[in-house]
C-alpha atoms as a PDB file:
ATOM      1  CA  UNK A   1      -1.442  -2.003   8.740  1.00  0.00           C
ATOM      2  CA  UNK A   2       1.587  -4.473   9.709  1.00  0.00           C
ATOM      3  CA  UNK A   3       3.202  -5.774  12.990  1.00  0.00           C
ATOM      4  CA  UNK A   4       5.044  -3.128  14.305  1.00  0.00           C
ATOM      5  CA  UNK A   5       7.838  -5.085  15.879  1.00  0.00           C
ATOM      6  CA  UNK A   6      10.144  -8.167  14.640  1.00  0.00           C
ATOM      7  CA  UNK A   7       8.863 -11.359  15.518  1.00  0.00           C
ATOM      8  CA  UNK A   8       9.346 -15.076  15.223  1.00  0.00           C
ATOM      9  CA  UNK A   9       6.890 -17.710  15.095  1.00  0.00           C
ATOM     10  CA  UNK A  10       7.681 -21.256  16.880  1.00  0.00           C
ATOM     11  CA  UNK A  11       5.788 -24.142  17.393  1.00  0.00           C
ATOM     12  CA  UNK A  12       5.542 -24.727  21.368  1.00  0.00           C
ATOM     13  CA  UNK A  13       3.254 -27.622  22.639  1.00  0.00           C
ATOM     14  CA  UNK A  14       0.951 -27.513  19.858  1.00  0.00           C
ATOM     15  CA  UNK A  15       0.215 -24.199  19.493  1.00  0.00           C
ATOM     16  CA  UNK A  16       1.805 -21.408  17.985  1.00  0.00           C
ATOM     17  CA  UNK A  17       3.469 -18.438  19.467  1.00  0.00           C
ATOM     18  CA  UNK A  18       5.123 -15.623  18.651  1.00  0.00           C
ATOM     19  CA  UNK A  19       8.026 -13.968  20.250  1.00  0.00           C
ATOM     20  CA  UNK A  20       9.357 -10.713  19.278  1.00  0.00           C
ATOM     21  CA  UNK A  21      13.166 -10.682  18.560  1.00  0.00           C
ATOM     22  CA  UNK A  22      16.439  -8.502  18.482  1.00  0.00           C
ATOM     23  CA  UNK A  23      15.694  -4.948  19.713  1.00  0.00           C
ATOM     24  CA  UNK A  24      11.998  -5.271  19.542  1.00  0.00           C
ATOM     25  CA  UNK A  25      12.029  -8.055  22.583  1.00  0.00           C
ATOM     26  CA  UNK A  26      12.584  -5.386  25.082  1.00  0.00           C
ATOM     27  CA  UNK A  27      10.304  -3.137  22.856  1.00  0.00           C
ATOM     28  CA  UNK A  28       7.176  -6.145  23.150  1.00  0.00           C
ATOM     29  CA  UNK A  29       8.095  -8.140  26.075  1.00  0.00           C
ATOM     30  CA  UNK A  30       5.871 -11.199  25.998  1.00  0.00           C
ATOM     31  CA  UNK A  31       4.483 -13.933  23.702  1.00  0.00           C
ATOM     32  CA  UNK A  32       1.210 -14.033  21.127  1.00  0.00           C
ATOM     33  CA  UNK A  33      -0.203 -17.647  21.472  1.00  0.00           C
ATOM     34  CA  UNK A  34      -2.295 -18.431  18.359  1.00  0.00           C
ATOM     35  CA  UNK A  35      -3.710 -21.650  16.334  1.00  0.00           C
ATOM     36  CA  UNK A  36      -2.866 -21.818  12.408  1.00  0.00           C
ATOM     37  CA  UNK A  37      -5.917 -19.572  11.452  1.00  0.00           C
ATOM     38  CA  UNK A  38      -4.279 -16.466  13.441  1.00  0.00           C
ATOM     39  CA  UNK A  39      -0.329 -17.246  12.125  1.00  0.00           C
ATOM     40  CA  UNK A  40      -1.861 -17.568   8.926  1.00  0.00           C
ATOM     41  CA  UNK A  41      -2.964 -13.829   9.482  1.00  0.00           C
ATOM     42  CA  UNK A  42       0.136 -13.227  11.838  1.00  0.00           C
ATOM     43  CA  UNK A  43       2.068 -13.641   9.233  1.00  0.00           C
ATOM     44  CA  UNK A  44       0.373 -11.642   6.374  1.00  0.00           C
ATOM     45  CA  UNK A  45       0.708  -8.766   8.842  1.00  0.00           C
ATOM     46  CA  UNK A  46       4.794  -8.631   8.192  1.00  0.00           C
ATOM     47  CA  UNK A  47       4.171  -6.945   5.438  1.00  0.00           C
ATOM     48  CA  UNK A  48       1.811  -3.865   4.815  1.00  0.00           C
ATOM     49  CA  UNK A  49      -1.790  -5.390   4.312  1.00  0.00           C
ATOM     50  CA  UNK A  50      -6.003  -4.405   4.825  1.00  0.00           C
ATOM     51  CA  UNK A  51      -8.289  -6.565   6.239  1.00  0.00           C
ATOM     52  CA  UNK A  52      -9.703  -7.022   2.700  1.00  0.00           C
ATOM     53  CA  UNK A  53      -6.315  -8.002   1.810  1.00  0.00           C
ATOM     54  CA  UNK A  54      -6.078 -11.072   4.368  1.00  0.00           C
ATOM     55  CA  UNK A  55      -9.563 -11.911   3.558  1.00  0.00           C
ATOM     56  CA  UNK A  56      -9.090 -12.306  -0.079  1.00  0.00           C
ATOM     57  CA  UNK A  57      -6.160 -14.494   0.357  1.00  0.00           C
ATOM     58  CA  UNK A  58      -7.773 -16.634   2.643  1.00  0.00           C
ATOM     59  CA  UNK A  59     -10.922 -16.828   0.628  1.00  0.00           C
ATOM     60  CA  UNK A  60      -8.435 -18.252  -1.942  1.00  0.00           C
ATOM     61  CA  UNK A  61      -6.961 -20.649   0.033  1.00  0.00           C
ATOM     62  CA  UNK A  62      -9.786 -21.610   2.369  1.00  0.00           C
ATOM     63  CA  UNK A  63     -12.845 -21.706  -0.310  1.00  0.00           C
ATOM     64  CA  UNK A  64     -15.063 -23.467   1.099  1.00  0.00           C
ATOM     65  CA  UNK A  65     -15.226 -20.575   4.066  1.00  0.00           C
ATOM     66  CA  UNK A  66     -17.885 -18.221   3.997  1.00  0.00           C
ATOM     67  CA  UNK A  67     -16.678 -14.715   3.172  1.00  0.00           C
ATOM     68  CA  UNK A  68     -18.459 -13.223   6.533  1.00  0.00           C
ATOM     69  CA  UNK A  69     -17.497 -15.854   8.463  1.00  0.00           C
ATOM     70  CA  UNK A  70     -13.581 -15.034   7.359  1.00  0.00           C
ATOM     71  CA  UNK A  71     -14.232 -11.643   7.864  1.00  0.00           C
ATOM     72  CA  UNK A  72     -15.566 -12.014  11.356  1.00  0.00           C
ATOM     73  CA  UNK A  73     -11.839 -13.966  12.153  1.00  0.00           C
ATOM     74  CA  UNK A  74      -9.563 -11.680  10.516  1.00  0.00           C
ATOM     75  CA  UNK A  75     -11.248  -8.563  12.239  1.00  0.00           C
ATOM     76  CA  UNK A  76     -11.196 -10.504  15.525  1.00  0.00           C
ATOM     77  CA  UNK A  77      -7.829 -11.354  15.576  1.00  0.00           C
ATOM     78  CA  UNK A  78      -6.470  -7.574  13.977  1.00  0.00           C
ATOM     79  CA  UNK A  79      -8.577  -6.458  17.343  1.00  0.00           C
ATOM     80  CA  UNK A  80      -6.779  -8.077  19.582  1.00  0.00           C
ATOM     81  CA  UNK A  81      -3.150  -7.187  18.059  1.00  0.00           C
ATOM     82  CA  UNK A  82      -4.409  -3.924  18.221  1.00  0.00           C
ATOM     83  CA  UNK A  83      -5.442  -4.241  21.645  1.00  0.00           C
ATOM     84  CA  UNK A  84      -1.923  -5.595  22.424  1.00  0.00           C
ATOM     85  CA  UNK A  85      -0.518  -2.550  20.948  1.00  0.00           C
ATOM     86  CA  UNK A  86       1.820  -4.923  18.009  1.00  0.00           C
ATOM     87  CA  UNK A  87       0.404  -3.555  15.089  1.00  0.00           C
ATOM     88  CA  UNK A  88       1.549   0.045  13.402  1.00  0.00           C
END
């Protein structure tokens, strides 16, 4: 799975958000409002990753996460992009 539009990802009043850009704006017209966990898996989805894929990178860089408890993010947040219709 990946992010089926183009999008940015800005810093706006401490949080993140994403915007989608070029043609995709008027494709995905809105913004995605995360904190660093879900750009950290925002932007693994620009390119074509699993769910174990995300959650083996993070147990790399977060290791002191427990693997379930990654798991339980990463699925949470893919659900709601795929709720918002963004992902392919």
């Amino acid at each position: 799975m990946k992010l089926k539009y183009n999008f940015v990802t800005n810093e706006v009043a401490d949080k993140i958000v994403a915007v989608a850009v070029g043609e995709d704006l008027s494709k995905f017209n809105g913004f995605i409002k995360m904190n660093d966990i879900g750009a950290y898996i925002f932007n693994m989805l620009k390119n074509d990753v699993t769910v174990d894929d995300i959650v083996a990178a993070m147990q790399k860089d977060y290791p002191n996460e427990a693997e379930a408890e990654i798991r339980e993010t990463v699925e949470g947040f893919v659900a709601k992009l795929k709720e918002a219709e963004v992902l392919e």
